[in-house]
Protein backbone atom coordinates (compact mmCIF):
# COMPACT_ATOMS: atom_id res chain seq x y z
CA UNK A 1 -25.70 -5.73 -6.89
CA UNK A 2 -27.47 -9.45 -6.71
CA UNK A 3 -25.27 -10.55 -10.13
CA UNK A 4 -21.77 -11.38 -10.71
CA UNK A 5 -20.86 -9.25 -13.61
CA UNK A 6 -17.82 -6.80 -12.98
CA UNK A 7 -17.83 -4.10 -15.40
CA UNK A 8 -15.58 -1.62 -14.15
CA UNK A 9 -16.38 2.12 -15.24
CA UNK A 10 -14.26 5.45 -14.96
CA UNK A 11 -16.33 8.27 -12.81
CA UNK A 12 -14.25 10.76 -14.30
CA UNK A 13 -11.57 11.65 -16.93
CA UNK A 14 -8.82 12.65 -15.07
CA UNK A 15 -8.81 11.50 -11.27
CA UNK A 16 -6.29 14.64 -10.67
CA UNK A 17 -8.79 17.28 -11.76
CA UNK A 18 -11.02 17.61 -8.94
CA UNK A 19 -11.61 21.24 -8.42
CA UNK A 20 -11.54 24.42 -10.70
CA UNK A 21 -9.50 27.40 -9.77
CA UNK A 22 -12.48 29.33 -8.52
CA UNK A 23 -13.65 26.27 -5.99
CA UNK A 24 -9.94 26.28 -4.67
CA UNK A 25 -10.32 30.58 -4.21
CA UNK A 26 -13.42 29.24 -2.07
CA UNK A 27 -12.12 27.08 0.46
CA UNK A 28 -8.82 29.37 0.86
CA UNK A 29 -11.58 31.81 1.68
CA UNK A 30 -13.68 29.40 4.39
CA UNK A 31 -9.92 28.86 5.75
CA UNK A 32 -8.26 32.01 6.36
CA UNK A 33 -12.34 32.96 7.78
CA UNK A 34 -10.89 30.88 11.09
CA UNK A 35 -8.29 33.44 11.42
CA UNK A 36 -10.08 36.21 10.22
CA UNK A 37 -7.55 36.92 7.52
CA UNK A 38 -7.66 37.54 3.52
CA UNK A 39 -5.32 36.07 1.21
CA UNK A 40 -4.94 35.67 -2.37
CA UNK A 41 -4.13 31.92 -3.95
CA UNK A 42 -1.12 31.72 -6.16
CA UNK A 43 -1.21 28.00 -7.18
CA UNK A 44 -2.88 24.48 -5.79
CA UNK A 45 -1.61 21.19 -5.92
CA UNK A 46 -3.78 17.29 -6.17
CA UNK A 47 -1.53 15.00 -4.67
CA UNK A 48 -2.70 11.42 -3.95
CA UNK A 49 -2.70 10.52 -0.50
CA UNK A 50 -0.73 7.23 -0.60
CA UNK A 51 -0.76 6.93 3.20
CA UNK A 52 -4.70 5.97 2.87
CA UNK A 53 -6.29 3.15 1.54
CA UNK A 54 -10.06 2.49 1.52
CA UNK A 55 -12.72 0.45 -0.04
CA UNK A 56 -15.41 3.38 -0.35
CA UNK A 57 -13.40 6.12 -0.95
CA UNK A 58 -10.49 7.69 -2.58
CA UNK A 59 -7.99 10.14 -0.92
CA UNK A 60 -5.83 13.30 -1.15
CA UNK A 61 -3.96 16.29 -0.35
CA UNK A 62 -4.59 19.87 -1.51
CA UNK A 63 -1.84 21.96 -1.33
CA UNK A 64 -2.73 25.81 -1.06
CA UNK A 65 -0.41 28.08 -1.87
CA UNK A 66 -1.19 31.80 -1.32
CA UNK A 67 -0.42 35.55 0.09
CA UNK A 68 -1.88 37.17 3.01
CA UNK A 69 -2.56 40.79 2.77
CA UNK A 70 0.45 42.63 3.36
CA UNK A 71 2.90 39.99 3.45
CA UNK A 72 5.29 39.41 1.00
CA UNK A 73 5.93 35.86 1.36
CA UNK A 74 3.72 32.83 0.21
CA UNK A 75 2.32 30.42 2.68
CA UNK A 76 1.36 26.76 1.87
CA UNK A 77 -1.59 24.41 3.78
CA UNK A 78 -2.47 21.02 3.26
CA UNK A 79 -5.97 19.92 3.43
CA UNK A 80 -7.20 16.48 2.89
CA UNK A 81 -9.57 15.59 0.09
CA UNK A 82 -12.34 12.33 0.27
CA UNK A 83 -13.49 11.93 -2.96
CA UNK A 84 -15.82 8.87 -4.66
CA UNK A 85 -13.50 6.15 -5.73
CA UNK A 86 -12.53 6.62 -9.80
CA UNK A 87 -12.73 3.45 -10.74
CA UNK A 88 -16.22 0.97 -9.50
CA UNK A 89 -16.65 -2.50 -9.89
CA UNK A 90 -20.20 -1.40 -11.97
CA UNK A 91 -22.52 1.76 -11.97
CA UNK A 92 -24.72 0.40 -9.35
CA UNK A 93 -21.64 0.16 -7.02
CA UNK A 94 -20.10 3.90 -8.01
CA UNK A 95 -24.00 5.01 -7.15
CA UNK A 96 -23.74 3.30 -3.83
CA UNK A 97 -20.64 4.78 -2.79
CA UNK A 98 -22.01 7.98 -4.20
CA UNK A 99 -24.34 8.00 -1.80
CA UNK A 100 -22.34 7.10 1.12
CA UNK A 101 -19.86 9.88 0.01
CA UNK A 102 -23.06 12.69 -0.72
CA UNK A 103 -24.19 11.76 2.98
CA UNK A 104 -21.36 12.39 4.70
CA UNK A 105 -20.79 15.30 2.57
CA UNK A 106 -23.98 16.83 4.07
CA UNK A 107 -23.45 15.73 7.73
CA UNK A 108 -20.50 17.65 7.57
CA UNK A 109 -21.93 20.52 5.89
CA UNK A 110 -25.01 21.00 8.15
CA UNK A 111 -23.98 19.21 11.02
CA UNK A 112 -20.30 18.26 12.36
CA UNK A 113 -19.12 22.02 12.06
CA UNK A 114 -21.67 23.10 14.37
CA UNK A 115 -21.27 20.28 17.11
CA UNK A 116 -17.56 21.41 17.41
CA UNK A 117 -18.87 24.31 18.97
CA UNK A 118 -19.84 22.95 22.12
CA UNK A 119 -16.79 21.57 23.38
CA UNK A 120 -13.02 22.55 23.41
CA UNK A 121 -12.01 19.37 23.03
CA UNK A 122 -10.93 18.32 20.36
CA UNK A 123 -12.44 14.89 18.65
CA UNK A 124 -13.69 15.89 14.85
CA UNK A 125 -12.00 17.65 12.09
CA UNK A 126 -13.29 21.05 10.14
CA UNK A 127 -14.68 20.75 7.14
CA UNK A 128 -13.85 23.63 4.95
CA UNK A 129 -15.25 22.38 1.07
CA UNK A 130 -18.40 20.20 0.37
CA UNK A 131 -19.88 18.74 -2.72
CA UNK A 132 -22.04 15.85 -3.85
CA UNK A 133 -18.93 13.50 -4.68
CA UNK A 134 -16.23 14.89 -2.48
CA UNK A 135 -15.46 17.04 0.90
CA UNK A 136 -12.18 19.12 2.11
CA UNK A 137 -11.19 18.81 5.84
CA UNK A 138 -8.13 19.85 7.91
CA UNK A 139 -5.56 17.61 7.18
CA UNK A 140 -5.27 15.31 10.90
CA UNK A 141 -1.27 14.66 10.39
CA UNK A 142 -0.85 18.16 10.71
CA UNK A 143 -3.06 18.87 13.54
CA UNK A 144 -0.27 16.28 15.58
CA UNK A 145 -2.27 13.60 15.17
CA UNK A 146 -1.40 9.66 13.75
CA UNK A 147 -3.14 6.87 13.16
CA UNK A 148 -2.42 3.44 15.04
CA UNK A 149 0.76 1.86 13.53
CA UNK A 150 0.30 -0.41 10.38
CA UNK A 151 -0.81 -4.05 11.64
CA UNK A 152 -2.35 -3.46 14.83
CA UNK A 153 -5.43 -5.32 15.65
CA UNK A 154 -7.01 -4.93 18.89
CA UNK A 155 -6.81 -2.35 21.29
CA UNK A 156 -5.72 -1.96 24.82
CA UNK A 157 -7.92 -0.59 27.37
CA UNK A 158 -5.77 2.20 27.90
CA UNK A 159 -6.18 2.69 24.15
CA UNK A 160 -10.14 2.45 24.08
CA UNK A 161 -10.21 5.36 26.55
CA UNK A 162 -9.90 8.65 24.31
CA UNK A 163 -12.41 6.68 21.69
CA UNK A 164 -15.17 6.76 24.33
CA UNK A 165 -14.36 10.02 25.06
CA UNK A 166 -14.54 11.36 21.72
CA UNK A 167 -17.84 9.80 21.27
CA UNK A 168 -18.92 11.00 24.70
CA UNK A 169 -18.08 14.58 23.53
CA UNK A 170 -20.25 13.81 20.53
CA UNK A 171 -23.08 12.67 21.96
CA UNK A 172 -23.72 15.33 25.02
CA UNK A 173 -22.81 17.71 21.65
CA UNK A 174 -25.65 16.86 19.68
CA UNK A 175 -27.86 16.54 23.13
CA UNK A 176 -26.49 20.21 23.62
CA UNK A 177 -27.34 20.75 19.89
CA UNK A 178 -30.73 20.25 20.03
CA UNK A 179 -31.88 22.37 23.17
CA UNK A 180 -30.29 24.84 21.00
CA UNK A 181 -32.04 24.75 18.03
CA UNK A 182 -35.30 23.07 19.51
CA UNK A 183 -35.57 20.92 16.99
CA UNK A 184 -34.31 16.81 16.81
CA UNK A 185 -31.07 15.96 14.66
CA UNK A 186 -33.33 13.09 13.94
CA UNK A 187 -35.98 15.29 12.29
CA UNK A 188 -33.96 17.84 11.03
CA UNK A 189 -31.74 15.57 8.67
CA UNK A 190 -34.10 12.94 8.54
CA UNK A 191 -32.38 12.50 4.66
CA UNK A 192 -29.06 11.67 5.53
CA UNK A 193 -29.47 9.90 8.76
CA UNK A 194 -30.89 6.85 6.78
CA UNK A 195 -29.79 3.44 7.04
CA UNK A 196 -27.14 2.30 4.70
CA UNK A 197 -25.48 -0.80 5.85
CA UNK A 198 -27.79 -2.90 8.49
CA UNK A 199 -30.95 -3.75 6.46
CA UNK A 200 -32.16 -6.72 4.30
CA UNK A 201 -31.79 -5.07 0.97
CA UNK A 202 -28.06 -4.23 1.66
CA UNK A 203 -25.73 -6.86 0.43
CA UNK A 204 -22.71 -6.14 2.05
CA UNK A 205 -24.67 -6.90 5.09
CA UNK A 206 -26.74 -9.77 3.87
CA UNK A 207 -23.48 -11.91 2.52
CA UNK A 208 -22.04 -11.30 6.05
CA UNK A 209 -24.67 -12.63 8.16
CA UNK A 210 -25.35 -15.71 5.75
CA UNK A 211 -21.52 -16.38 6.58
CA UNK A 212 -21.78 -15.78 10.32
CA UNK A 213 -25.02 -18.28 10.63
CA UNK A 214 -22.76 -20.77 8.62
CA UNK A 215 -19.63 -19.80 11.13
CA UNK A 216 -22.61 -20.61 13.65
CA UNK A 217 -23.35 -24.25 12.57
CA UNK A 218 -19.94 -25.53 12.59
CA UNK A 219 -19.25 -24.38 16.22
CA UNK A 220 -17.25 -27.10 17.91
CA UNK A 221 -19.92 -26.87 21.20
CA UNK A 222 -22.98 -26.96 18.56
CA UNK A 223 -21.57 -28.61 15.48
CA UNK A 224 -22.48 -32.38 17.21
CA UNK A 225 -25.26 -30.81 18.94
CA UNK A 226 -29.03 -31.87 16.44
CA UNK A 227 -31.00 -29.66 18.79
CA UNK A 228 -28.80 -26.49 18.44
CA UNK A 229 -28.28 -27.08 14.41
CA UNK A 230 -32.31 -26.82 13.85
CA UNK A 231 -32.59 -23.34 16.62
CA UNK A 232 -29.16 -21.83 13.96
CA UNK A 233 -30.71 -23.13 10.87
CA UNK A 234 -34.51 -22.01 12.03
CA UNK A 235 -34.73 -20.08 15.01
CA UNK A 236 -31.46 -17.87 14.67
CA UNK A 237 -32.10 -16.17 11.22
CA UNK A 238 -35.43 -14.72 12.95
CA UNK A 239 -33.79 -13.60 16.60
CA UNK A 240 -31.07 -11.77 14.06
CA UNK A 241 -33.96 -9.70 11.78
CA UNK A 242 -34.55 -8.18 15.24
CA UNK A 243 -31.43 -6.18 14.54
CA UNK A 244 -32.97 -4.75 11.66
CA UNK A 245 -35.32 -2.80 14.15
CA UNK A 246 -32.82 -1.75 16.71
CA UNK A 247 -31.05 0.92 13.31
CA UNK A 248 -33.74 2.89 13.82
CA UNK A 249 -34.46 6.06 16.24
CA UNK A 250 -35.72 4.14 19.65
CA UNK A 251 -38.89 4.73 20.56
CA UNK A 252 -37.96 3.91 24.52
CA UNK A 253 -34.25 5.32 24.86
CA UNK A 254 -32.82 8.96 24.03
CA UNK A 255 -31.23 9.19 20.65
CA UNK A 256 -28.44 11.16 19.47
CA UNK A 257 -26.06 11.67 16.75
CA UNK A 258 -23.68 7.87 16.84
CA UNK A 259 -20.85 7.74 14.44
CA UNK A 260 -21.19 3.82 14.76
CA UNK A 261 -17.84 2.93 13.13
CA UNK A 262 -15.32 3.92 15.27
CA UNK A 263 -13.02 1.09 15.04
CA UNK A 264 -9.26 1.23 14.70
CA UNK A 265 -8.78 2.24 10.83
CA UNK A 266 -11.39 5.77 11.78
CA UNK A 267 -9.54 7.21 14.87
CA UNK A 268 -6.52 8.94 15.31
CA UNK A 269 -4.53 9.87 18.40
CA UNK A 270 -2.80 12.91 19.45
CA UNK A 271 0.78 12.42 18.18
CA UNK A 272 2.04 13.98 22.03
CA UNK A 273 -0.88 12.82 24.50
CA UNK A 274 -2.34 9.58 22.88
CA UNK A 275 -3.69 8.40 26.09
CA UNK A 276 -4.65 11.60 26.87
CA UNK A 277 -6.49 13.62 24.46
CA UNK A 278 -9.51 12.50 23.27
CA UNK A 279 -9.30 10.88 19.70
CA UNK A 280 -10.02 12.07 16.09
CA UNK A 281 -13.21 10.49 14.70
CA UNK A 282 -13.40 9.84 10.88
CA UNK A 283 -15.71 8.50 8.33
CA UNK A 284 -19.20 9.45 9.14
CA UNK A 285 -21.32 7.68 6.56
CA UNK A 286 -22.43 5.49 8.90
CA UNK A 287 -23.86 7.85 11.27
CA UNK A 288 -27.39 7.66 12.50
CA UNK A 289 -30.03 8.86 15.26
CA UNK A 290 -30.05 6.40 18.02
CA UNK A 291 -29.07 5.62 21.69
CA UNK A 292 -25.42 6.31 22.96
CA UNK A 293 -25.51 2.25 23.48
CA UNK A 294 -24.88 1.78 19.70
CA UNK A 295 -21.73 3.28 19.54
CA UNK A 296 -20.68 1.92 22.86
CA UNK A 297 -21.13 -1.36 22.22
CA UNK A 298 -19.81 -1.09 18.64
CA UNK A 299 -16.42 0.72 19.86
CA UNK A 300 -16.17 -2.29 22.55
CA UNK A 301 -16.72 -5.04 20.28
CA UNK A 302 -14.90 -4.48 17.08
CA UNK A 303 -11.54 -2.89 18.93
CA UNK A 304 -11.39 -4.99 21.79
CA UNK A 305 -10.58 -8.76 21.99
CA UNK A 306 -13.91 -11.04 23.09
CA UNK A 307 -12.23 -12.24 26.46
CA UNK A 308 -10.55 -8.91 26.82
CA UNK A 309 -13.85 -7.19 26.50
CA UNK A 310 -15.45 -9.32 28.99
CA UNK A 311 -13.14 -8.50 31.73
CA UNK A 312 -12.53 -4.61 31.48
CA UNK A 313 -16.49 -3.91 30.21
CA UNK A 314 -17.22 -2.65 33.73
CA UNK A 315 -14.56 0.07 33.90
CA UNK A 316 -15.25 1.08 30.28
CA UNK A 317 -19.02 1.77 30.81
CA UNK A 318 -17.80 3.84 33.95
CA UNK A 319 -15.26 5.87 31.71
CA UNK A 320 -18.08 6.40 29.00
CA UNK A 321 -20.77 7.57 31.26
CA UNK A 322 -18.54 9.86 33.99
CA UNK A 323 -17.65 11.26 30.81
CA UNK A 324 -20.96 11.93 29.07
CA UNK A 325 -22.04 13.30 32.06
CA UNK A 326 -19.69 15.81 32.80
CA UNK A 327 -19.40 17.24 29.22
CA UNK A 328 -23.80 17.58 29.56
CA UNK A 329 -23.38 19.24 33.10
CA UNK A 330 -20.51 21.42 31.38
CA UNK A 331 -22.89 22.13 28.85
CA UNK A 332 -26.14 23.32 31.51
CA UNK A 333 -27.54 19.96 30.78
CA UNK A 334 -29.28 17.80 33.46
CA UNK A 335 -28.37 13.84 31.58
CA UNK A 336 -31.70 13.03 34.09
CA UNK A 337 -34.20 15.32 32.74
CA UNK A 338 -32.40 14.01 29.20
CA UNK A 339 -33.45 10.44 29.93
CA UNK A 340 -29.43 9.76 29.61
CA UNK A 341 -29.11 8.40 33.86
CA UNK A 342 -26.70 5.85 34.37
CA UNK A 343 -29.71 3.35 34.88
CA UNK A 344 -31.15 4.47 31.91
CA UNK A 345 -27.74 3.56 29.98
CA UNK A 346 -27.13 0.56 31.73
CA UNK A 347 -30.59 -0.90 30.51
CA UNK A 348 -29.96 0.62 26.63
CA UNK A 349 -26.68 -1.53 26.85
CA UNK A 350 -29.07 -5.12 27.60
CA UNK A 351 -31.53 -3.48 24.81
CA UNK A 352 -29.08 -3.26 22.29
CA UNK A 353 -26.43 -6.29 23.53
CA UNK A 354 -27.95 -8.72 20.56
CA UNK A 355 -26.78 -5.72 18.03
CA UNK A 356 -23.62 -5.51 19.57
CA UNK A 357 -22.66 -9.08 19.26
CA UNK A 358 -24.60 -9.41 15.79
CA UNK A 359 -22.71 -6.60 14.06
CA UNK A 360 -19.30 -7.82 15.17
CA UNK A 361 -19.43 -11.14 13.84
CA UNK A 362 -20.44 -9.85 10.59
CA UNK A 363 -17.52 -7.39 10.79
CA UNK A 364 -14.93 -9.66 11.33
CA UNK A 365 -15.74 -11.44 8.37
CA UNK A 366 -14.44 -8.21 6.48
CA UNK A 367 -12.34 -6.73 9.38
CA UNK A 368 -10.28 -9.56 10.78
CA UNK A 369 -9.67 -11.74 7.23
CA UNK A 370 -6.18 -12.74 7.64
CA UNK A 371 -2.80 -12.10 5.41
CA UNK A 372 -4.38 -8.59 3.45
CA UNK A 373 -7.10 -10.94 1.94
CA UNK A 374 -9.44 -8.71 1.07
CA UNK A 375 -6.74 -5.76 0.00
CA UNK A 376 -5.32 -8.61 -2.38
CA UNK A 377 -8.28 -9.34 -3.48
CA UNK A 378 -9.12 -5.99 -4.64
CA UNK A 379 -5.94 -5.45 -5.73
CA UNK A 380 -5.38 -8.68 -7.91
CA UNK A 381 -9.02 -9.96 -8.67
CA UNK A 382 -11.88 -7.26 -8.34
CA UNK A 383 -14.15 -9.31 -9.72
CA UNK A 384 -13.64 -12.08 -6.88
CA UNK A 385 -13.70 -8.93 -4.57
CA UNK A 386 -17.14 -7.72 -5.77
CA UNK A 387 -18.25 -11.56 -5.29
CA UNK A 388 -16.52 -11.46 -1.94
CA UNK A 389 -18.38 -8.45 -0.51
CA UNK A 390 -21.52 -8.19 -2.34
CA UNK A 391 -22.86 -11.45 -3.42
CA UNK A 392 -21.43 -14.80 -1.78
CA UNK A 393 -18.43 -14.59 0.74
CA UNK A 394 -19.72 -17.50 2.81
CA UNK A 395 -17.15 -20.33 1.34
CA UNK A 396 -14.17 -18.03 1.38
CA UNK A 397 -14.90 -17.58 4.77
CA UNK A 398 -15.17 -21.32 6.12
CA UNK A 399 -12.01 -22.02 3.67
CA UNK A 400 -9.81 -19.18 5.43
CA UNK A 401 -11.04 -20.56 8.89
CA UNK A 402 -9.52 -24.38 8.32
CA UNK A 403 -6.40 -22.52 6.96
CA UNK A 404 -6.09 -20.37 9.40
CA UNK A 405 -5.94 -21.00 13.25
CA UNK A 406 -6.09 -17.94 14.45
CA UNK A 407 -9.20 -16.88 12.37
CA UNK A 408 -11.46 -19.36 13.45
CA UNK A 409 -10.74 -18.81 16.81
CA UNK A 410 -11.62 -15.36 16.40
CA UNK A 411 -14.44 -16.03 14.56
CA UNK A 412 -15.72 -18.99 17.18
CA UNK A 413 -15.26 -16.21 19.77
CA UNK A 414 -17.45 -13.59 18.47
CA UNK A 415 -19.63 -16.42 17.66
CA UNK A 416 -20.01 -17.10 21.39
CA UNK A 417 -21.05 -13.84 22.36
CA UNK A 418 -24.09 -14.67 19.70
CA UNK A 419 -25.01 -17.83 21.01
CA UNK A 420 -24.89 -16.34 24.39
CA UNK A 421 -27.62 -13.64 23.82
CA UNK A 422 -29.78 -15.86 22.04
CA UNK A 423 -29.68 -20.08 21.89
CA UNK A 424 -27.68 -20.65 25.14
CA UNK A 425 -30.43 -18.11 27.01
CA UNK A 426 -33.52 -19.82 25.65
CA UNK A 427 -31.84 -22.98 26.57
């Protein structure tokens, strides 16, 4: 989406009429399977699901209402319904989200189900329903588990601890996957394993980085500095493409299957043991086949406050790893022979620090906009929002930075990270 037009389109007539009666008999069916028990459906419900708001999605509940066998009395479930957003800034953006939406549909169908086999623990829901434009999954509020309270912004260490453990779990999972089925997730859903949001044809991503090299120039230590302006204005935009690259399935490292976008809005924790239990992972359409270093550093970056980071990155690489390890060995896998050693980690993490650092910056120019800016925008002028994330956001950005304190500190933090792992160390 390169123009400015917003014609907004309707994907469907009625955004309550999602399933047919015989598609609703099917997932009572793949639901009462977990129980081994039969039951006949007496009514279903499309509520919206108020409690969620998202920019690539919309949301619901299903209410089931049925009869086991031999029971007189009805039972109701709740399941919770992802569906392609209803109403699209233009047909190119409804088929982009489509796409997002159809791959996640299929990582859940082929995938996700059968990596919760290899663990107890918890850290994924089931998915019970899949199509091209929607999925139905157990409903996380009423497995016990919430979602961080309403204005919370960075995250504790205490609080980044069942994260990393979740992905942990998922990683020695798909490790354990694979040995199984002697075959590579990489190879085996080479389709929907593509890259979707780090490339130079994706927009979203594009806007973001010309913002961040703009953030760049007018950093107070480089701002004054003629030699540093010419390395951001010539030098930086090539160190960055290098990202581009690192996506992909390394040639050099052990890949597995990353969620790479578990950040604070995708997790949930255990409503009794937050600190505990591991979390609940959401939203996989950004999932790919690559080292365990892409999620780590991507869970460390965008929950976890720059000088924060800095100080408790030691302890959370030990927590990551002592965990990854033990859920392979629990598994009858050697992380050695899997090229997964703690030195082997340690030296993904300098491989893939420039990602890391590269990715958050252009994050927080969507994920840390102060006062509900983008929500408003959305909400109030969708065309401006289109403009925002698709095509230009680079003045908004410098204009909410000299109105807002706190923002541009943020951003000039992030922005040091950067300029650590690539001027300063040429320098």
């Amino acid at each position: 989406m390169s123009n400015d037009d917003y014609k907004p389109v309707l994907t469907r007539q009625n955004r309550l009429e999602l399933f047919t009666l015989e598609e609703c008999q099917e997932i009572l069916v793949n639901l009462l399977a977990d129980k081994q028990q039969h039951g006949v459906l007496k009514h279903f419900e499309i509520v919206p699901a108020t409690e969620s708001v998202g920019f690539l999605g919309e949301y619901f509940h299903l209410k089931l209402k049925y009869q086991l066998a031999d029971e007189q009395e009805e039972q109701t479930t709740r399941l919770f319904v992802k569906s392609v957003i209803f109403q699209n800034a233009n047909m190119e953006f409804y088929m982009e989200k489509m796409g997002l939406i159809k791959k996640e549909t299929k990582l859940y169908e082929l995938l996700l189900n059968e990596l919760k086999k290899f663990s107890p623990h918890v850290w994924c829901t089931k998915c019970y329903f899949t199509r091209d434009d929607l999925f139905v999954m157990q409903n996380v509020e009423d497995m016990g588990y919430v979602s961080l309270p309403a204005g919370t912004r960075f995250l504790s260490e205490e609080q980044l601890g069942p994260i990393l453990k979740s992905l942990a779990t998922l990683h020695a999972s798909s490790v354990a996957y694979e040995r199984e089925r002697g075959q590579t997730i990489g190879v085996q859903l080479r389709e929907w394993l593509k890259e979707v949001s780090v490339a130079p044809d994706v927009e979203w991503y594009t806007a973001g980085l010309k913002a961040v090299l703009a953030v760049a120039a007018t950093h107070p230590d480089v701002r004054n500095d003629a030699r540093a302006q010419e390395y951001i204005s010539k030098e930086l935009p090539r160190r960055l493409d290098s990202v581009y690259y690192m996506v992909n399935p390394s040639p050099v490292h052990r890949n597995v299957f990353v969620h790479r976008d578990a950040w604070g809005a995708n997790v949930f924790y255990h409503k009794e043991r937050p600190l505990e239990e591991r979390s609940i992972l959401v939203d996989f359409q950004l999932c790919r086949y690559a080292p365990p270093a892409m999620d780590f550093h991507l869970v460390s970056y965008l929950n976890l406050e720059p000088a924060n980071r800095k100080q408790m990155i030691d302890r959370l690489i030990n927590l990551y790893y002592d965990t990854l390890a033990e859920e392979l060995q629990t598994m009858g896998v050697d992380a050695r022979q899997e090229q997964l050693s703690r030195e082997e980690f340690e030296q993904s993490l300098k491989d893939f620090a420039l990602f890391g650092a590269t990715y958050n910056c252009m994050a927080a120019t969507i994920l840390r906009l102060p006062d509900n800016y983008l929500k408003s925008l959305k909400d109030q002028r969708p065309a401006d929002f289109h403009r925002f994330c698709n095509v230009d956001r680079t003045p908004a950005v410098l204009q909410l930075m000299n109105e807002h304190r706190d923002f541009a500190d943020y951003m000039y933090e992030c922005v040091d990270d950067l300029l650590a792992l690539t001027y300063h160390k040429q320098s």
